[in-house]
PDB file of N, CA and C in Angstrom:
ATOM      1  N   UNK A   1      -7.355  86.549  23.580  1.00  0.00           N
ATOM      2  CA  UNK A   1      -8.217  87.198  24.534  1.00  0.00           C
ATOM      3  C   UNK A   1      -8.659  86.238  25.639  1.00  0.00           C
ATOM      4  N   UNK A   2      -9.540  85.537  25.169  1.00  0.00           N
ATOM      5  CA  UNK A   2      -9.425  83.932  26.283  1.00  0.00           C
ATOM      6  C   UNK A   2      -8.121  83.736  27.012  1.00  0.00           C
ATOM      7  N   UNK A   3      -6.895  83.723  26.815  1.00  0.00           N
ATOM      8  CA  UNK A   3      -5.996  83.557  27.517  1.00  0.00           C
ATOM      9  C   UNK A   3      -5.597  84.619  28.010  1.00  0.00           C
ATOM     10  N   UNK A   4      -5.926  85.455  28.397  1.00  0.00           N
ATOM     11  CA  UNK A   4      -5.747  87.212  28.960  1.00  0.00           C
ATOM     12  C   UNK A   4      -6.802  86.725  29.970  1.00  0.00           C
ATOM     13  N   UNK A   5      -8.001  86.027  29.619  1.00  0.00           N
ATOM     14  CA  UNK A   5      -8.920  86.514  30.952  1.00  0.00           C
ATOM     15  C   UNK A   5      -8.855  85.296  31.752  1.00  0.00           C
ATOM     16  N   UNK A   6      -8.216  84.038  31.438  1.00  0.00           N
ATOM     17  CA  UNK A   6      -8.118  83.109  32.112  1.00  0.00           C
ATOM     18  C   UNK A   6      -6.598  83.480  33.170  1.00  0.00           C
ATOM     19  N   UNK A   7      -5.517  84.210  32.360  1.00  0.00           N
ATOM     20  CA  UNK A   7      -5.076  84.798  33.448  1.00  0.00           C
ATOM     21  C   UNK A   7      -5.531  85.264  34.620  1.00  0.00           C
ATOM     22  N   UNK A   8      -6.113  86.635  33.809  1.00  0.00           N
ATOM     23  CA  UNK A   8      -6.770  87.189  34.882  1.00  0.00           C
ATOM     24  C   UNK A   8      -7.691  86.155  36.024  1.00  0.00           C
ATOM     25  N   UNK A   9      -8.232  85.492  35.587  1.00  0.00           N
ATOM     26  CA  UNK A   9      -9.163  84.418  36.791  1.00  0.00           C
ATOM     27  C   UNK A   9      -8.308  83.936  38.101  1.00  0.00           C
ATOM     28  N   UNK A  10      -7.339  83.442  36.762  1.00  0.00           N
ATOM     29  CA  UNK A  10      -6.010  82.638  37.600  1.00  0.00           C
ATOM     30  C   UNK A  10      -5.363  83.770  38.994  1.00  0.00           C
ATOM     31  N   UNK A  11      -5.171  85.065  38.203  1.00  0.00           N
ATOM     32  CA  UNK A  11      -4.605  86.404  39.201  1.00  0.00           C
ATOM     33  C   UNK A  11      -5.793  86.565  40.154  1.00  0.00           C
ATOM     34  N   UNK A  12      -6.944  86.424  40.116  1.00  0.00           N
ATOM     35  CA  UNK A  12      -8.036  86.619  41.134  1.00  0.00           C
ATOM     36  C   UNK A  12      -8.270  85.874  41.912  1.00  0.00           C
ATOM     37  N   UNK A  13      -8.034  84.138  41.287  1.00  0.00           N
ATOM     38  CA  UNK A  13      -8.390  83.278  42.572  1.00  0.00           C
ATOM     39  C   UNK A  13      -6.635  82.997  43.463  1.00  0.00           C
ATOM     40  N   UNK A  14      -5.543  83.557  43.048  1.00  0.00           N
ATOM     41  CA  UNK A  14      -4.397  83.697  43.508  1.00  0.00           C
ATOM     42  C   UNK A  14      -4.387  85.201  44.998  1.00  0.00           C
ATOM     43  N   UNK A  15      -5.356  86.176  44.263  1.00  0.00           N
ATOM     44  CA  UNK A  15      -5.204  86.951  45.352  1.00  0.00           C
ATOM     45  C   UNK A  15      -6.001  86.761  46.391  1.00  0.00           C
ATOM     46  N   UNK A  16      -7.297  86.075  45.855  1.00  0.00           N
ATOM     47  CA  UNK A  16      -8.019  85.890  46.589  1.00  0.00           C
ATOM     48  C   UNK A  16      -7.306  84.800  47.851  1.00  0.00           C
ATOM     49  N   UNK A  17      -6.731  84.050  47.724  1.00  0.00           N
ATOM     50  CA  UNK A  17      -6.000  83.060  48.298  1.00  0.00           C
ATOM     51  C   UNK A  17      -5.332  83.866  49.615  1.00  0.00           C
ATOM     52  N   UNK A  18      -4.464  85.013  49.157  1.00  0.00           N
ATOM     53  CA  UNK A  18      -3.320  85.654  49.637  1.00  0.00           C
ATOM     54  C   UNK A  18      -4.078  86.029  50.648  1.00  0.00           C
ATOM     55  N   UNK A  19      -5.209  86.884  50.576  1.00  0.00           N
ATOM     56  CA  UNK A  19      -6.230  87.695  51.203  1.00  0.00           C
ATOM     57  C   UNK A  19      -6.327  87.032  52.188  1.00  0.00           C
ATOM     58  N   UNK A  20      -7.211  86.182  52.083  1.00  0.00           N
ATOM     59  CA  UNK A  20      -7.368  84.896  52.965  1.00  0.00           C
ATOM     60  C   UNK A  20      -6.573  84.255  54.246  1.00  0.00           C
ATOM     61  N   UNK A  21      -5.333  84.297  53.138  1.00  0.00           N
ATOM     62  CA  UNK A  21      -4.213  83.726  54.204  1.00  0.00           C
ATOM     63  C   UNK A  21      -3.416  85.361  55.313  1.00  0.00           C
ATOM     64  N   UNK A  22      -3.410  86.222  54.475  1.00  0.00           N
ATOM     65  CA  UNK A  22      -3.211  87.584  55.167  1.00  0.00           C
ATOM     66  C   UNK A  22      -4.408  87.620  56.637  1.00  0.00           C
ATOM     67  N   UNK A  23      -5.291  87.682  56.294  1.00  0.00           N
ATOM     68  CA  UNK A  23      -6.365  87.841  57.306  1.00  0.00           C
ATOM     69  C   UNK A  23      -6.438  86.522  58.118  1.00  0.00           C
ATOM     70  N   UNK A  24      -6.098  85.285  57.888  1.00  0.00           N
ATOM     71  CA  UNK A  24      -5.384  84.361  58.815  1.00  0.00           C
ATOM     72  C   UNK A  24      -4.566  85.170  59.880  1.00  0.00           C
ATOM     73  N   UNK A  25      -3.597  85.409  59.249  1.00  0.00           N
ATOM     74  CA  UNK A  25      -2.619  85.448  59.894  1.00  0.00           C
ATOM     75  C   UNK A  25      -2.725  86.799  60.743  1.00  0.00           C
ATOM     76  N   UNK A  26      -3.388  87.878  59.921  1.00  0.00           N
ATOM     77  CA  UNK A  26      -3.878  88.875  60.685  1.00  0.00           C
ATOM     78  C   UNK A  26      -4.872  88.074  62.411  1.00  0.00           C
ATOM     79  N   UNK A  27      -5.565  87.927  61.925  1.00  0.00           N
ATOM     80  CA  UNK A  27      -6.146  87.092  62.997  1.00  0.00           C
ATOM     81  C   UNK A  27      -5.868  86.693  64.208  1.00  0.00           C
ATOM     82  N   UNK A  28      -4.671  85.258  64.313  1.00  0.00           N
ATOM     83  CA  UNK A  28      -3.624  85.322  64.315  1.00  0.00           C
ATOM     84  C   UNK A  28      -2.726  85.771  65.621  1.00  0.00           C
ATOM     85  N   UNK A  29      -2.549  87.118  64.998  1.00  0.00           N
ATOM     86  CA  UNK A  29      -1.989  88.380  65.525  1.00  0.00           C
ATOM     87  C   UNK A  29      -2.750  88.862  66.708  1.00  0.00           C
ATOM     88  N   UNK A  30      -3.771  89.545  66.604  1.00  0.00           N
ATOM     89  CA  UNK A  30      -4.939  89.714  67.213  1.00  0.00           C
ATOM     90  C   UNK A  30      -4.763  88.772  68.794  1.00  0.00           C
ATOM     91  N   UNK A  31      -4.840  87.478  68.360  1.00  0.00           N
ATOM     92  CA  UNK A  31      -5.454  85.819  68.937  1.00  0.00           C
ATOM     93  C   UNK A  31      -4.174  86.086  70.065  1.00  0.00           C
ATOM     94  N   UNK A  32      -2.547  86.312  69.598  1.00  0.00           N
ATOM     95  CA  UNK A  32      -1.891  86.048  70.266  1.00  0.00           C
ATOM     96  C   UNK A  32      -1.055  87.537  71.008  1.00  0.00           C
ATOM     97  N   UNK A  33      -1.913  88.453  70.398  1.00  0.00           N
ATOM     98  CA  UNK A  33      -1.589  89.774  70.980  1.00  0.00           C
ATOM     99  C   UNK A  33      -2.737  89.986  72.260  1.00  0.00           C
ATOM    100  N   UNK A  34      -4.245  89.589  72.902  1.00  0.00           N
ATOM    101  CA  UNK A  34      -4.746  89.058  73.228  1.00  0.00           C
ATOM    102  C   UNK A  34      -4.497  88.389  74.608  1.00  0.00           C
ATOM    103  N   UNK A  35      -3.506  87.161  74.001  1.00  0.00           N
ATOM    104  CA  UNK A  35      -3.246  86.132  74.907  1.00  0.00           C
ATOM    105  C   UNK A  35      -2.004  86.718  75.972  1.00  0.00           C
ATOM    106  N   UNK A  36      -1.207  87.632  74.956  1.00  0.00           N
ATOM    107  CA  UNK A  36      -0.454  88.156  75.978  1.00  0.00           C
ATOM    108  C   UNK A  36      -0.972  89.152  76.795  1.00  0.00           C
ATOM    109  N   UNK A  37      -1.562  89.972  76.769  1.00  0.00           N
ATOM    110  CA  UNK A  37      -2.280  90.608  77.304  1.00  0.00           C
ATOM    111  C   UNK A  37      -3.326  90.243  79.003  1.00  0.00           C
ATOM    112  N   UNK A  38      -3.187  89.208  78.595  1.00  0.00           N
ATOM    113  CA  UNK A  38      -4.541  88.565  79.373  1.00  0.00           C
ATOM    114  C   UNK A  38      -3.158  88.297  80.600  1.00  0.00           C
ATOM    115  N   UNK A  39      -2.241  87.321  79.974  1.00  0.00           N
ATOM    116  CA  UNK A  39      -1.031  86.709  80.824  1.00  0.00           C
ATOM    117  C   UNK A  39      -0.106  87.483  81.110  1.00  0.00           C
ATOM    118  N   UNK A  40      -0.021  89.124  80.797  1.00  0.00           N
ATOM    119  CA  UNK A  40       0.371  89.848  81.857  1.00  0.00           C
ATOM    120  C   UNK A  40      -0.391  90.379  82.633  1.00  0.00           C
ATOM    121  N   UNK A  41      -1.831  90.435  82.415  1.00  0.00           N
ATOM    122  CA  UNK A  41      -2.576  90.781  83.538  1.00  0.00           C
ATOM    123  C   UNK A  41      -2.444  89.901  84.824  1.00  0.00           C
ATOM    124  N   UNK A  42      -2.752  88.602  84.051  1.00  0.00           N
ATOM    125  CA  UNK A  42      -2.348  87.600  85.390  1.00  0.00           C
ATOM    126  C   UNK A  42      -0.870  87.531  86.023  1.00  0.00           C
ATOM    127  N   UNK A  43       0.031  87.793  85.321  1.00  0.00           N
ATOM    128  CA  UNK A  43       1.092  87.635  86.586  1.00  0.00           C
ATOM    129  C   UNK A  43       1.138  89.259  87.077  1.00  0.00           C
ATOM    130  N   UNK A  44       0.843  90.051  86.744  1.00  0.00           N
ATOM    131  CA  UNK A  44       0.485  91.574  87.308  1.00  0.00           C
ATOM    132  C   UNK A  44      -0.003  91.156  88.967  1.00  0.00           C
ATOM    133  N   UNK A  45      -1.141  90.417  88.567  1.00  0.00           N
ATOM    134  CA  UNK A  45      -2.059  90.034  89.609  1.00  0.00           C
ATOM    135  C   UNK A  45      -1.297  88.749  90.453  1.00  0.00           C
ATOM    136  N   UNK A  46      -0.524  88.410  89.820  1.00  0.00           N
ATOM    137  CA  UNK A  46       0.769  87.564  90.856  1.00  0.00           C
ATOM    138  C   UNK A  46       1.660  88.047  91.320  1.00  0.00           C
ATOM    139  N   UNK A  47       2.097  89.228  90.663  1.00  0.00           N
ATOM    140  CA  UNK A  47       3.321  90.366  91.379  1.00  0.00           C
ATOM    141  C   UNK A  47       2.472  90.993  93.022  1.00  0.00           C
ATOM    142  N   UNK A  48       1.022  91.307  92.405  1.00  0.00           N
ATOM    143  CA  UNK A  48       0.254  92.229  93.390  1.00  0.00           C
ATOM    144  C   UNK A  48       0.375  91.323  94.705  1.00  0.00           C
ATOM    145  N   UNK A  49      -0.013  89.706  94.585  1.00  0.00           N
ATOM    146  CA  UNK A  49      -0.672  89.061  95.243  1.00  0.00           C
ATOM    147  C   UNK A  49       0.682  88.800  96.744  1.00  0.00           C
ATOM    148  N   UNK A  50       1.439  88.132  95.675  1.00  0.00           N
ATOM    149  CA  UNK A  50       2.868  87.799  96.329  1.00  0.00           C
ATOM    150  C   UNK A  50       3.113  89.113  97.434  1.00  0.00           C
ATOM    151  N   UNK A  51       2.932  90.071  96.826  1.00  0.00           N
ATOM    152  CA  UNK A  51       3.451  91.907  97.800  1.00  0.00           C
ATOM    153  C   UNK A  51       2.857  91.669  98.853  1.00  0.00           C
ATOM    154  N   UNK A  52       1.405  91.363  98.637  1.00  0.00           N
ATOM    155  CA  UNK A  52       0.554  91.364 100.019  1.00  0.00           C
ATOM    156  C   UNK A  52       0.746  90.408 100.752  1.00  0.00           C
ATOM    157  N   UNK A  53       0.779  89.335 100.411  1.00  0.00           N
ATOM    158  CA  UNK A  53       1.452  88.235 101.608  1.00  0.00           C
ATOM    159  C   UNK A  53       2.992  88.607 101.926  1.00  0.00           C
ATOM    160  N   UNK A  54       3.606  89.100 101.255  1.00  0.00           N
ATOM    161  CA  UNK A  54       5.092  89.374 101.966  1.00  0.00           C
ATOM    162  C   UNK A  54       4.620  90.392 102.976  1.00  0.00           C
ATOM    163  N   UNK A  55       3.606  91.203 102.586  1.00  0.00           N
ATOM    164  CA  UNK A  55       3.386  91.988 103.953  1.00  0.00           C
ATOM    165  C   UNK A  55       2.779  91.483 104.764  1.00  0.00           C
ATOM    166  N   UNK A  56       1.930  90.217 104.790  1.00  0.00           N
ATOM    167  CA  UNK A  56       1.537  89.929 106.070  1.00  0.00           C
ATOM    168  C   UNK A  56       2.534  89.086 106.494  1.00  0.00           C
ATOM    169  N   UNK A  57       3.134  88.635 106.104  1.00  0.00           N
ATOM    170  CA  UNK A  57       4.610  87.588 106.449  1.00  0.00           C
ATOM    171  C   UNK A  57       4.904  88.491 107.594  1.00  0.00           C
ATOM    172  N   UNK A  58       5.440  89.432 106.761  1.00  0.00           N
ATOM    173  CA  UNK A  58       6.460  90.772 107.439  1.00  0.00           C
ATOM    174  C   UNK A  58       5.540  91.338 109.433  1.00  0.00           C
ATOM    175  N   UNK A  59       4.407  91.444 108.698  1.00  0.00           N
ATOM    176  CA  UNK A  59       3.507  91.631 110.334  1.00  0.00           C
ATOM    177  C   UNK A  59       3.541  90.897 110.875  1.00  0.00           C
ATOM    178  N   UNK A  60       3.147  89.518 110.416  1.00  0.00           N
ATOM    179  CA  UNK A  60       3.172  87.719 111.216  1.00  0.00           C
ATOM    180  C   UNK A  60       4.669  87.924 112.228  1.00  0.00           C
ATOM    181  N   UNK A  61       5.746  87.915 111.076  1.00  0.00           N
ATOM    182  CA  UNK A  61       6.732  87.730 111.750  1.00  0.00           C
ATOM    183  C   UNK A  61       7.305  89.130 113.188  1.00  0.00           C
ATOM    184  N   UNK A  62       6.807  90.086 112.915  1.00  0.00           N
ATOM    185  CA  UNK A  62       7.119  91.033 113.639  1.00  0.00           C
ATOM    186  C   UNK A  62       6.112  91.124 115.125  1.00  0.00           C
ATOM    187  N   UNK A  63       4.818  90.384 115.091  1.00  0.00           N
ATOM    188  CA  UNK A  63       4.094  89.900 115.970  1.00  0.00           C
ATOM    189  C   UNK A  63       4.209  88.896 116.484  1.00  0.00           C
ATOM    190  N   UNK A  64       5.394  87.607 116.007  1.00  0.00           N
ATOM    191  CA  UNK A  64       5.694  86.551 116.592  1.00  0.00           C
ATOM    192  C   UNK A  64       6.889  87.391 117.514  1.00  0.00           C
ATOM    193  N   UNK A  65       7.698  87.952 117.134  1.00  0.00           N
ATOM    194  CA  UNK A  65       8.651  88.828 117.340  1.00  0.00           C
ATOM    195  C   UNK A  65       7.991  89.599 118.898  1.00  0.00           C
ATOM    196  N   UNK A  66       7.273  90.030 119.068  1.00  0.00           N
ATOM    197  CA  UNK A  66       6.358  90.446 120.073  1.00  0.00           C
ATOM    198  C   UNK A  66       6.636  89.389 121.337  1.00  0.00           C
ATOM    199  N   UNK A  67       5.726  88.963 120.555  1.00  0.00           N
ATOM    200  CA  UNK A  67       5.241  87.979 121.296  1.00  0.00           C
ATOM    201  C   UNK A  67       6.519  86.642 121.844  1.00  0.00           C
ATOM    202  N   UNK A  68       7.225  86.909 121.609  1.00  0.00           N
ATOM    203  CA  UNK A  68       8.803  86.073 122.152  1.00  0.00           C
ATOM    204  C   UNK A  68       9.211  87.273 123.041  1.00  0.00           C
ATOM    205  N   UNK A  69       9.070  88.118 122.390  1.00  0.00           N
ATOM    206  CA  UNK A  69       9.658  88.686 123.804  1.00  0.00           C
ATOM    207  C   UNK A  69       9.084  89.257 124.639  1.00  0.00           C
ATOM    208  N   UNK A  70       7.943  89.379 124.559  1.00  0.00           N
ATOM    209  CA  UNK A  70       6.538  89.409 125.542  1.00  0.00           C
ATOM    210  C   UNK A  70       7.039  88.088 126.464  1.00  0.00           C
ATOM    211  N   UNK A  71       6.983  87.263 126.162  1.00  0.00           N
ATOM    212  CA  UNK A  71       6.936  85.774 126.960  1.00  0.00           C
ATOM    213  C   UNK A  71       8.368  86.117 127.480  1.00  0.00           C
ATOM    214  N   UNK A  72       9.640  86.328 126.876  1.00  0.00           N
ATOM    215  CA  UNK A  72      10.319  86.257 127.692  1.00  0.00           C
ATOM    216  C   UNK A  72      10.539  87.229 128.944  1.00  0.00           C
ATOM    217  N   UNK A  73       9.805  88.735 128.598  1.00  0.00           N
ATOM    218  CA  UNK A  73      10.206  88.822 129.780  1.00  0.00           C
ATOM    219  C   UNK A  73       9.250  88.716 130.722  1.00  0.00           C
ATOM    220  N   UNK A  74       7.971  88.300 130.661  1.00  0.00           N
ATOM    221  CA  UNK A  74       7.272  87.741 131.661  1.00  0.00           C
ATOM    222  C   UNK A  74       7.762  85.939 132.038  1.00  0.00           C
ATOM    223  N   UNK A  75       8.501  85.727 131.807  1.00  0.00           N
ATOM    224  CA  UNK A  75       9.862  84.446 132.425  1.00  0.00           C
ATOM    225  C   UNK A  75      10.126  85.126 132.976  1.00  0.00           C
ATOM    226  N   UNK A  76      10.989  85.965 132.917  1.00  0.00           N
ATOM    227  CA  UNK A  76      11.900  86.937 133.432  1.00  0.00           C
ATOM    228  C   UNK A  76      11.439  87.055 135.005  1.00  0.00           C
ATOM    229  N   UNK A  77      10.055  87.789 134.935  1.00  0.00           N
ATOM    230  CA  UNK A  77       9.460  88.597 135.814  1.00  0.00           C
ATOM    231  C   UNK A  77       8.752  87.394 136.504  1.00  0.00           C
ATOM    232  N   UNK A  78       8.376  86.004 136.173  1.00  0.00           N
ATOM    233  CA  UNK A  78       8.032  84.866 137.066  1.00  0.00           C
ATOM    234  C   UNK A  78       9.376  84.505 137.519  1.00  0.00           C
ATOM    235  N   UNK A  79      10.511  84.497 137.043  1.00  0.00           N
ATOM    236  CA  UNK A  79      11.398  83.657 137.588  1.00  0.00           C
ATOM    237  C   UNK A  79      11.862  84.961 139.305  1.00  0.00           C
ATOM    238  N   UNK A  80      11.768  86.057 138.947  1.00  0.00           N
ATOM    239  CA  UNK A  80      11.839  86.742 140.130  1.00  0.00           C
ATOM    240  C   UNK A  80      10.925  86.694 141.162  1.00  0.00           C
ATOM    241  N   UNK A  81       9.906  86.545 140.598  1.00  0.00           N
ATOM    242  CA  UNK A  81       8.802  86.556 141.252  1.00  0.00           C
ATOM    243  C   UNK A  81       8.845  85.164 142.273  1.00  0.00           C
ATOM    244  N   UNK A  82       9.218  84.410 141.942  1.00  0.00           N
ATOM    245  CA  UNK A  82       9.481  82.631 142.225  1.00  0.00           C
ATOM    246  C   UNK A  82      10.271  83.029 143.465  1.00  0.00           C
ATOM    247  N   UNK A  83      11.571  83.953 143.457  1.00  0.00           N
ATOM    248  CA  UNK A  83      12.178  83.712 144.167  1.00  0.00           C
ATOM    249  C   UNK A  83      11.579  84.088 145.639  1.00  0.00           C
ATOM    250  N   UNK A  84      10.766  85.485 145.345  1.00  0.00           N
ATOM    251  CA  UNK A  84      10.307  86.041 146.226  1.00  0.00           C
ATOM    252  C   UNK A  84       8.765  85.281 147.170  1.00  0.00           C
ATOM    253  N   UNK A  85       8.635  84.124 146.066  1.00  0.00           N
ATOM    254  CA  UNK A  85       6.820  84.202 146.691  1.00  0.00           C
ATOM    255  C   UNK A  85       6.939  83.153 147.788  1.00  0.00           C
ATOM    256  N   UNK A  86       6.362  83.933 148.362  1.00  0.00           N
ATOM    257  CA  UNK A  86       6.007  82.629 149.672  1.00  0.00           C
ATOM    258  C   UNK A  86       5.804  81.271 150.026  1.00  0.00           C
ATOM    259  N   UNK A  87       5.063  81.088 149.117  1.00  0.00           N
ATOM    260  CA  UNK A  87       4.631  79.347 149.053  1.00  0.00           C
ATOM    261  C   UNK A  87       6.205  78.503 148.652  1.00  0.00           C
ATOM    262  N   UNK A  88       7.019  79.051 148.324  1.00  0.00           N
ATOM    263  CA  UNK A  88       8.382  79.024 148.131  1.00  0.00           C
ATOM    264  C   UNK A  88       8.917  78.069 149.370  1.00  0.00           C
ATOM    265  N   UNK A  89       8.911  79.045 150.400  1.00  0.00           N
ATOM    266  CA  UNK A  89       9.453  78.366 151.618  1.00  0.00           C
ATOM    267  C   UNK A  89       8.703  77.288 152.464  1.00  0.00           C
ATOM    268  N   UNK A  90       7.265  77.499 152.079  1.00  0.00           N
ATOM    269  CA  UNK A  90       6.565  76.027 152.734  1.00  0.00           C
ATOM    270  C   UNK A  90       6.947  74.766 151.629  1.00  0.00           C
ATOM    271  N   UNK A  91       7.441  74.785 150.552  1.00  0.00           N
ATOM    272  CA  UNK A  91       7.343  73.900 149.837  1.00  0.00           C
ATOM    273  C   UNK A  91       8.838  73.063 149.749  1.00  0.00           C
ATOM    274  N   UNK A  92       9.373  74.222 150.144  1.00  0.00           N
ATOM    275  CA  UNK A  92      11.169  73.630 150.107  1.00  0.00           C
ATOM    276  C   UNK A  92      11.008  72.644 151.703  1.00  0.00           C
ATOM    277  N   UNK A  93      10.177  73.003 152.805  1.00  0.00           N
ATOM    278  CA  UNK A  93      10.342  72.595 154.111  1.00  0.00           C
ATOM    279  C   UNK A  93       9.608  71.652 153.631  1.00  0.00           C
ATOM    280  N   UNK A  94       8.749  71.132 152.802  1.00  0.00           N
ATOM    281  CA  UNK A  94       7.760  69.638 152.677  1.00  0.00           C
ATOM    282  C   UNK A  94       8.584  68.919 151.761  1.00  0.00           C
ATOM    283  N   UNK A  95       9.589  69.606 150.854  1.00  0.00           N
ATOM    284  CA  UNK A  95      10.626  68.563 149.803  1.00  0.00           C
ATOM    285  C   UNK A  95      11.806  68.352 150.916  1.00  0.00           C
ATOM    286  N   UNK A  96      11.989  68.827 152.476  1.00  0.00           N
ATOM    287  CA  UNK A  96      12.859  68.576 153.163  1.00  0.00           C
ATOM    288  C   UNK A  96      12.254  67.480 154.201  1.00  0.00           C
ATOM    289  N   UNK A  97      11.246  67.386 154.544  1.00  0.00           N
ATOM    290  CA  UNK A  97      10.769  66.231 155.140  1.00  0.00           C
ATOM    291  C   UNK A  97      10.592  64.976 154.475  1.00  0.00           C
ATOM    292  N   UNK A  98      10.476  65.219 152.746  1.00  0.00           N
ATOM    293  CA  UNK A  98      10.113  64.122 152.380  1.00  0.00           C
ATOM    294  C   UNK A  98      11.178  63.147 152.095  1.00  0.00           C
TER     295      UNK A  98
END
């Protein structure tokens, strides 16, 4: 009988063990189910982030885009303008005296 219940002790502080280590590991689980969670939120929030600067890229560049050819054709429209303006011909007659 003594050796029936010292089993048994033996079977209790054995499950008790298991338990223990189950709910570890449960734990664990939890800890690293959690962690992923968190670190797809954050690159979620790096997918989001990246989108929005490609769209201001995309405007930047389409307003530099503008703006080149804004400038060029006001070149354009000075270099005609040059030919026509007046001060033109007093200035060619003072680079001819000089």
């Amino acid at each position: 009988m003594d050796e029936l219940l010292r089993e048994r002790d033996i079977l209790n502080k054995n499950m008790l063990k298991a338990v223990n280590a189950t709910q570890k590991q449960i734990d664990l689980v939890k800890l690293h189910e959690q962690a992923k969670r968190t670190l797809e939120e954050e690159i979620q929030n790096y997918k989001d982030e990246a989108q929005k600067q490609r769209k201001i890229i995309f405007q930047l560049e389409k307003e530099r885009d503008r703006y080149i050819n804004e400038a060029s054709d006001l070149t354009q429209k000075a270099d005609c303008v040059g030919m026509h303006w007046p001060f033109d011909k007093g200035k060619r007659r003072e680079e001819r005296t000089l």
